[in-house]
N, C-alpha and C. Protein backbone atom coordinates (compact mmCIF):
# COMPACT_ATOMS: atom_id res chain seq x y z
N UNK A 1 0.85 -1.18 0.00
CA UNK A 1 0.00 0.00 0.00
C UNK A 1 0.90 1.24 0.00
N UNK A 2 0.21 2.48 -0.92
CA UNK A 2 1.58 3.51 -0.80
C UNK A 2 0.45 4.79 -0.46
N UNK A 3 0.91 6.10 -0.22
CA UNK A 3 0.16 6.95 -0.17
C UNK A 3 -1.51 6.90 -1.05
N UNK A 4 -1.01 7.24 -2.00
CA UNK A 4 -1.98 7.57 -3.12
C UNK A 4 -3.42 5.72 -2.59
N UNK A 5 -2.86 5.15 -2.64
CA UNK A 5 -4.21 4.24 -1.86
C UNK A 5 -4.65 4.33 -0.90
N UNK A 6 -3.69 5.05 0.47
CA UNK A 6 -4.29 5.73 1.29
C UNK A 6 -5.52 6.39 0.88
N UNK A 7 -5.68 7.32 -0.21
CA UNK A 7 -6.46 8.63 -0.34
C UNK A 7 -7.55 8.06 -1.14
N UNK A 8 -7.50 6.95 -1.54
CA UNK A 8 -8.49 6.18 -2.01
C UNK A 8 -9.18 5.68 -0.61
N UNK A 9 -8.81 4.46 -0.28
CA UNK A 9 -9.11 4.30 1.17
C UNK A 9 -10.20 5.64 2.03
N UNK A 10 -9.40 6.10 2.24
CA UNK A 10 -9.78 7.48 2.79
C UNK A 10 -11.31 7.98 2.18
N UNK A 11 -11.07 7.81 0.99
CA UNK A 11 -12.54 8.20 0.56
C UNK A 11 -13.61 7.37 0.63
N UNK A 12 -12.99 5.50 0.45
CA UNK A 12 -14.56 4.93 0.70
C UNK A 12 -14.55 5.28 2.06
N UNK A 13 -14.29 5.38 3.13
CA UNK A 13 -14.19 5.73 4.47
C UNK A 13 -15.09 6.70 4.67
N UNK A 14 -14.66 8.11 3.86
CA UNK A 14 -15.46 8.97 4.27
C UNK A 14 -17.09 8.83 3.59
N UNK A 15 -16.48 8.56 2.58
CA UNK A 15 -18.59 8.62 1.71
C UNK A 15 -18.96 7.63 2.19
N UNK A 16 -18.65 6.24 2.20
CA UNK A 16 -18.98 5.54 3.25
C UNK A 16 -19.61 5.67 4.60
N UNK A 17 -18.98 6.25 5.43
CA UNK A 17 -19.44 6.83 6.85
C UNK A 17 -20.68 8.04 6.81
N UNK A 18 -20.19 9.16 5.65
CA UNK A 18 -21.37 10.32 5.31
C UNK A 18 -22.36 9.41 4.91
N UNK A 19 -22.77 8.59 3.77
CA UNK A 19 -23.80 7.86 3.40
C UNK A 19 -24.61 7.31 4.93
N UNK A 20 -23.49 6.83 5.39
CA UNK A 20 -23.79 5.75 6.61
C UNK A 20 -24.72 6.65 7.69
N UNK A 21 -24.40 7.53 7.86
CA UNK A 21 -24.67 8.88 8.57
C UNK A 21 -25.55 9.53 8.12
N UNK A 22 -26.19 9.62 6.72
CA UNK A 22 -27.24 10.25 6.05
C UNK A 22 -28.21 8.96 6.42
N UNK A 23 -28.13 8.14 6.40
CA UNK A 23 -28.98 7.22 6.59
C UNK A 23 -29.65 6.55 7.94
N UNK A 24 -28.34 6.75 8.64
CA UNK A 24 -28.60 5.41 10.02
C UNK A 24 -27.79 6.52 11.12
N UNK A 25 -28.48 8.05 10.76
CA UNK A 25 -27.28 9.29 12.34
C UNK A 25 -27.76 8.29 13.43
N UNK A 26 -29.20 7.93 14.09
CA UNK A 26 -29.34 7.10 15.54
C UNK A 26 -28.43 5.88 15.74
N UNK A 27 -28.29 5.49 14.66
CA UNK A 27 -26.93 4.48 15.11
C UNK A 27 -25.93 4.91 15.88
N UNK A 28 -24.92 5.86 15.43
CA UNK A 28 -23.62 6.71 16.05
C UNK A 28 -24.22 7.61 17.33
N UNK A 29 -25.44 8.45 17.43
CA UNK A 29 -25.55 9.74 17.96
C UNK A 29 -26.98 9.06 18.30
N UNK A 30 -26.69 9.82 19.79
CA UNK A 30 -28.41 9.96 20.46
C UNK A 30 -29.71 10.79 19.92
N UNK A 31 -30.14 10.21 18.96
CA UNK A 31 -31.01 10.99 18.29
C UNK A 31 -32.50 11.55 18.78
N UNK A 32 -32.77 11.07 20.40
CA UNK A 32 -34.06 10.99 21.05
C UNK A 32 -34.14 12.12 21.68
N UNK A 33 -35.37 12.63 20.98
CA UNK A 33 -35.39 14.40 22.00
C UNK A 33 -34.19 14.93 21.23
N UNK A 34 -33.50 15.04 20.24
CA UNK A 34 -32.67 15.91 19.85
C UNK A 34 -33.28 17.31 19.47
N UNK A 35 -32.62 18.28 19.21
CA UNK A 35 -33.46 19.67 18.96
C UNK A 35 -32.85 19.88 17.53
N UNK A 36 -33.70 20.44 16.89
CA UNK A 36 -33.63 20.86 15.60
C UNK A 36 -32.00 21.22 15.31
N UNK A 37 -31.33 22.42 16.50
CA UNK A 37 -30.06 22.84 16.07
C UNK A 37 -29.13 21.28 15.97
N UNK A 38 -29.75 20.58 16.82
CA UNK A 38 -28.33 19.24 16.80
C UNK A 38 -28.60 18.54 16.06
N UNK A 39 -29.57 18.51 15.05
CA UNK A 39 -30.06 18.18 13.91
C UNK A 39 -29.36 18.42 12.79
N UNK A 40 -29.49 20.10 12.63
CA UNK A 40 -29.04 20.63 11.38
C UNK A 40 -27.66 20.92 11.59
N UNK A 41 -26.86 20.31 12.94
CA UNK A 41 -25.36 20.59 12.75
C UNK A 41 -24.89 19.06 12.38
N UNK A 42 -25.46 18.22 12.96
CA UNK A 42 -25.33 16.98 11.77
C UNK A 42 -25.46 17.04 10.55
N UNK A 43 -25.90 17.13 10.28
CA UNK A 43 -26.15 17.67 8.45
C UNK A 43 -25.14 18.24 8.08
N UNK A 44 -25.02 19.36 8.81
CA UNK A 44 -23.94 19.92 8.33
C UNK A 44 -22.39 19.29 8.18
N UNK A 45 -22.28 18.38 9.46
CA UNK A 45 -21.26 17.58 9.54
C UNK A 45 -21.31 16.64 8.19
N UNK A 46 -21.90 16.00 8.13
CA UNK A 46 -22.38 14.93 7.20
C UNK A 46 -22.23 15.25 5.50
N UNK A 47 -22.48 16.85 5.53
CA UNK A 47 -22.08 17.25 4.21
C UNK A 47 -20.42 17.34 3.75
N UNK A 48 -19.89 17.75 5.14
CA UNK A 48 -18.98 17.96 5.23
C UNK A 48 -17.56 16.74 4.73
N UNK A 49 -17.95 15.48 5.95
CA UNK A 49 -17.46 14.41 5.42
C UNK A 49 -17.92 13.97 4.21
N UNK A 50 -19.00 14.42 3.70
CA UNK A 50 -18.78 13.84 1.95
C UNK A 50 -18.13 14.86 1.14
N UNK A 51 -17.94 15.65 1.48
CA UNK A 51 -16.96 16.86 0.99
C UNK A 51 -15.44 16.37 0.71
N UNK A 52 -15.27 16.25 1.80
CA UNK A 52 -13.67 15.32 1.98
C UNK A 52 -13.81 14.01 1.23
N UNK A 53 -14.66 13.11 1.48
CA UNK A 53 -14.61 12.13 0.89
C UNK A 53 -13.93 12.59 -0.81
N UNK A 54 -14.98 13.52 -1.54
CA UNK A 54 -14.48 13.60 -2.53
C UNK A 54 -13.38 14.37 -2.96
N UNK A 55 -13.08 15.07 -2.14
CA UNK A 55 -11.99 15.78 -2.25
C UNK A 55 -10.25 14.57 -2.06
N UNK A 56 -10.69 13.74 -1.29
CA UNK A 56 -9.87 12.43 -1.35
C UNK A 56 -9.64 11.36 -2.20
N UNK A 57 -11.02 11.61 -3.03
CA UNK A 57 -11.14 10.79 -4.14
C UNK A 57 -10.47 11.62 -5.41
N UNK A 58 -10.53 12.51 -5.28
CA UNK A 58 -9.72 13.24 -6.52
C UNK A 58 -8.50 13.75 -6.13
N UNK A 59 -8.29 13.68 -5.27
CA UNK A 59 -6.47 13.47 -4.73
C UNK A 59 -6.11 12.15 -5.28
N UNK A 60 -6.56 10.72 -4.98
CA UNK A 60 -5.93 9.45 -5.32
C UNK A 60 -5.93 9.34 -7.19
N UNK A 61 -7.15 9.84 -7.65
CA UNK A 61 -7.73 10.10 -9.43
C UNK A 61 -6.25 11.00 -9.86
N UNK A 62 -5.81 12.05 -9.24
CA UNK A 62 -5.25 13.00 -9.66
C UNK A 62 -3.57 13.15 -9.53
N UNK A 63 -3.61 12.31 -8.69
CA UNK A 63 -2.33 11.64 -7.59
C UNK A 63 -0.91 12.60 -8.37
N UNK A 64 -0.20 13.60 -7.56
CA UNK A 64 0.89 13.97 -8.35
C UNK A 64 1.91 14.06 -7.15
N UNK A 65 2.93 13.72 -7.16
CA UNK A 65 4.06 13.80 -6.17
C UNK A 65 3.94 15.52 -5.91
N UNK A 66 4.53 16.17 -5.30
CA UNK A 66 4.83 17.29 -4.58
C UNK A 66 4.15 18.15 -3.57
N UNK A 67 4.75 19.64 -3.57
CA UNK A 67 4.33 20.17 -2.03
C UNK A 67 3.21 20.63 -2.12
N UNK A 68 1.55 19.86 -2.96
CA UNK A 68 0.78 20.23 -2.40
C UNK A 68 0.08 18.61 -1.99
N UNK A 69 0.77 17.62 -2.14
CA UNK A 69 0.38 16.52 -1.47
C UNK A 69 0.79 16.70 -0.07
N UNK A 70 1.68 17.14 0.43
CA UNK A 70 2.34 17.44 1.42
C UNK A 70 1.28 18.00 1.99
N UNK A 71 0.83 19.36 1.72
CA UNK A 71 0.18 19.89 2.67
C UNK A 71 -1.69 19.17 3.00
N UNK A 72 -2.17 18.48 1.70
CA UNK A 72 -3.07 17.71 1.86
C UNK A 72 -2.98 16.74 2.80
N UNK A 73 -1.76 15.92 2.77
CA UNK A 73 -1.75 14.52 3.37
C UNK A 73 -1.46 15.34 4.97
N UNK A 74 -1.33 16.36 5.23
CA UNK A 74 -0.80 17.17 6.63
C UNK A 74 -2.64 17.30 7.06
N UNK A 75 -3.45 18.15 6.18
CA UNK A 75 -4.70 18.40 6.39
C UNK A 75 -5.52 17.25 7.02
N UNK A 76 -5.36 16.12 6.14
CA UNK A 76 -6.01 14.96 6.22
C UNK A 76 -5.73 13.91 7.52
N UNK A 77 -4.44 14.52 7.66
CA UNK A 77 -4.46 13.92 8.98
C UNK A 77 -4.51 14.60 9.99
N UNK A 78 -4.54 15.80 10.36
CA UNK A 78 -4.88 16.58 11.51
C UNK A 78 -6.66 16.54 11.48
N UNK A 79 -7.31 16.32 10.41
CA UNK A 79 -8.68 16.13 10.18
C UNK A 79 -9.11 14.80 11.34
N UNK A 80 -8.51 13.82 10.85
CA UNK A 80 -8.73 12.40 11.51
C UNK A 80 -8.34 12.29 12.71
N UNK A 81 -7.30 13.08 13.01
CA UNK A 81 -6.74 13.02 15.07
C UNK A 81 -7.88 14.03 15.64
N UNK A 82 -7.91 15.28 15.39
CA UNK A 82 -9.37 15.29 15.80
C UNK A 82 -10.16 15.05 15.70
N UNK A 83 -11.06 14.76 14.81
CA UNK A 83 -12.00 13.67 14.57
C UNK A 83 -12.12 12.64 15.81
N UNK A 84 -10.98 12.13 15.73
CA UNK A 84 -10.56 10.89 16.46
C UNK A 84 -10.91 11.17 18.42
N UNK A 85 -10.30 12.66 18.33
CA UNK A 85 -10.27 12.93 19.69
C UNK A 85 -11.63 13.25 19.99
N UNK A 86 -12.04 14.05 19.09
CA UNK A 86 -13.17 14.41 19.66
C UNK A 86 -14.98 13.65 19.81
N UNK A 87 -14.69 12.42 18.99
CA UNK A 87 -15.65 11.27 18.75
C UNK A 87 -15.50 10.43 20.43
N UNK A 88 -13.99 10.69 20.71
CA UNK A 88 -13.89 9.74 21.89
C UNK A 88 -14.51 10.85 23.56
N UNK A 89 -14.54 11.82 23.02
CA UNK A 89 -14.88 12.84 24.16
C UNK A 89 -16.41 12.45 23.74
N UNK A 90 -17.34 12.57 22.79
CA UNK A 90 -18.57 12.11 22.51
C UNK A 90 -18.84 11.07 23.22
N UNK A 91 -17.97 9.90 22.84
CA UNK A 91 -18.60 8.42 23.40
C UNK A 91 -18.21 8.52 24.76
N UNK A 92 -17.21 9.34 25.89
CA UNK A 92 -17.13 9.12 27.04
C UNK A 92 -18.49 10.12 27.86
N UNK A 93 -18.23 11.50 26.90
CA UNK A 93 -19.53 12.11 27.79
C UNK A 93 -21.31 11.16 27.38
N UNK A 94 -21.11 10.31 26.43
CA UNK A 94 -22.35 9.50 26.52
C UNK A 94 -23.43 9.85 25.27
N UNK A 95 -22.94 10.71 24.34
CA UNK A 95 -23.34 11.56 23.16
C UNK A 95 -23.31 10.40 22.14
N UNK A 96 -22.24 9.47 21.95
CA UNK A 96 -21.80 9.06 21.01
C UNK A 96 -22.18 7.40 21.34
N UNK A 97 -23.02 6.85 20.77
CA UNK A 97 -23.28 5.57 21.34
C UNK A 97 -22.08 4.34 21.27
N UNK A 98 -21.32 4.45 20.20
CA UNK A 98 -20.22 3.64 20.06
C UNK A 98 -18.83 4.31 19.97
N UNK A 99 -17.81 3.72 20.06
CA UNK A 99 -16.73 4.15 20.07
C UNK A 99 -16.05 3.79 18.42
N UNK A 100 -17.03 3.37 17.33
CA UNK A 100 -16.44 2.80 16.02
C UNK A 100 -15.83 4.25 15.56
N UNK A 101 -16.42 4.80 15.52
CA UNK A 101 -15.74 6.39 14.20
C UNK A 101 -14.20 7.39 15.32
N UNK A 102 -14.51 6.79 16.54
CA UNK A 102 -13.53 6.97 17.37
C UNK A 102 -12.01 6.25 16.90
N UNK A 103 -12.18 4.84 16.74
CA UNK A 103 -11.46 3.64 16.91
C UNK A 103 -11.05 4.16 14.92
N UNK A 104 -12.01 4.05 13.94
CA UNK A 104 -11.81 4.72 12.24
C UNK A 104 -11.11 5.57 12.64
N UNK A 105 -11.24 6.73 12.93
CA UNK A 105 -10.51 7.85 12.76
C UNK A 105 -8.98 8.02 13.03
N UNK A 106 -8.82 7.31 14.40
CA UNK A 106 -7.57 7.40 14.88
C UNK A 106 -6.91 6.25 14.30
N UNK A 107 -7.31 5.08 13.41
CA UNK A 107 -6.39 4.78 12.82
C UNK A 107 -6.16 4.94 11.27
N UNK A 108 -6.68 5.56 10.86
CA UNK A 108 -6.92 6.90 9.81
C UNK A 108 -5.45 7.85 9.83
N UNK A 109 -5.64 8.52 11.27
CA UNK A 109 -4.68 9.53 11.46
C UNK A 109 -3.54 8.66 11.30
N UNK A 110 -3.35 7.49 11.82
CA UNK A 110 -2.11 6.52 12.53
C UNK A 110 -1.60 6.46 10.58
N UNK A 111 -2.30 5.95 9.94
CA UNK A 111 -1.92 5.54 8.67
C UNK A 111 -1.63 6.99 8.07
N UNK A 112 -1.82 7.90 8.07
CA UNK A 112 -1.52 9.14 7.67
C UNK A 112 -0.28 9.62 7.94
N UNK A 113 -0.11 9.17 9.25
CA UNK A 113 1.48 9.55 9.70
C UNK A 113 2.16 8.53 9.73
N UNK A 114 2.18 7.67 9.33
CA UNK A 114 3.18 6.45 8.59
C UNK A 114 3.15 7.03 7.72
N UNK A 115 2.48 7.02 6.36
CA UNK A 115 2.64 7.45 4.67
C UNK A 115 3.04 8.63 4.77
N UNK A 116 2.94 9.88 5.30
CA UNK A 116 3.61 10.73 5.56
C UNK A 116 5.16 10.93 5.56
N UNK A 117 5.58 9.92 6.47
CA UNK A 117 7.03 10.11 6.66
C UNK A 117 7.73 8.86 5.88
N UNK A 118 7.05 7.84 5.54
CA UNK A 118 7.30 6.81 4.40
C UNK A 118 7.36 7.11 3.52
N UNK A 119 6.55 8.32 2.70
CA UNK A 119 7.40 9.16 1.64
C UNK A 119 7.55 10.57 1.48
N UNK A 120 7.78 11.18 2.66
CA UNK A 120 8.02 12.58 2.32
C UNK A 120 8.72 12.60 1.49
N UNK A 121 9.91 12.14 0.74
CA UNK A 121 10.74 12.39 -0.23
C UNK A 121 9.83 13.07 -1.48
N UNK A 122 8.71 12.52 -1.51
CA UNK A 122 7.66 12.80 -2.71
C UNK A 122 7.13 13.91 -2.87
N UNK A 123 7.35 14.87 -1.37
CA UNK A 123 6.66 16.14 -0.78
C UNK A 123 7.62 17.36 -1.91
N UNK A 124 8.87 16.67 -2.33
CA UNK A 124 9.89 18.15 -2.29
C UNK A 124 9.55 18.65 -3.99
């Protein structure tokens, strides 16, 4: 596996999860008695990760060595450690029914910073 399948990866991940999330939010998130605003900031989230999704998908389609993979593959993983952190602050304060997009994310980030430094050479 080298970068550029990372960013493939990365994308069924994300449209994957947005789909997953357009479809089944009470799965992940306490959806009972929610109020309209925690509603429409899901959504908003949800647009968001399919945003990235495709924006990941046309990084791997488009795939070119240099310093703006660098700063993508930097984005993409500061995206996923928080993500990561903050899904796990969800599932401890009791928001977040499972710990799965917790457990995705952070090894998301983990694979980001392997391929990262496995080929920065590619960055210059």
């Amino acid at each position: 596996m080298n970068l550029r399948m990372l960013f493939m990866i990365n994308a069924l991940v994300e449209i994957g999860g947005g789909l997953y999330l357009l479809l089944k939010s009470d799965a992940l998130f306490d959806m009972e008695g929610a109020s309209p605003a925690y509603i429409h900031l899901l959504q908003l989230f949800i647009v968001a990760v399919l945003f990235l999704g495709g924006i990941s998908l046309l990084v791997f389609k488009h795939y070119s060595p240099g310093p703006i993979l660098k700063y993508l593959t930097l984005s993409f993983l500061a995206y996923h450690l928080i993500i990561a952190l903050k899904m796990y602050q969800a599932y401890e304060l009791g928001v977040a029914a499972e710990p799965y997009a917790f457990i995705t994310h952070f090894i998301m980030s983990t694979l980001f910073v392997y391929f990262y430094f496995k080929e920065k050479s590619s960055f210059l």
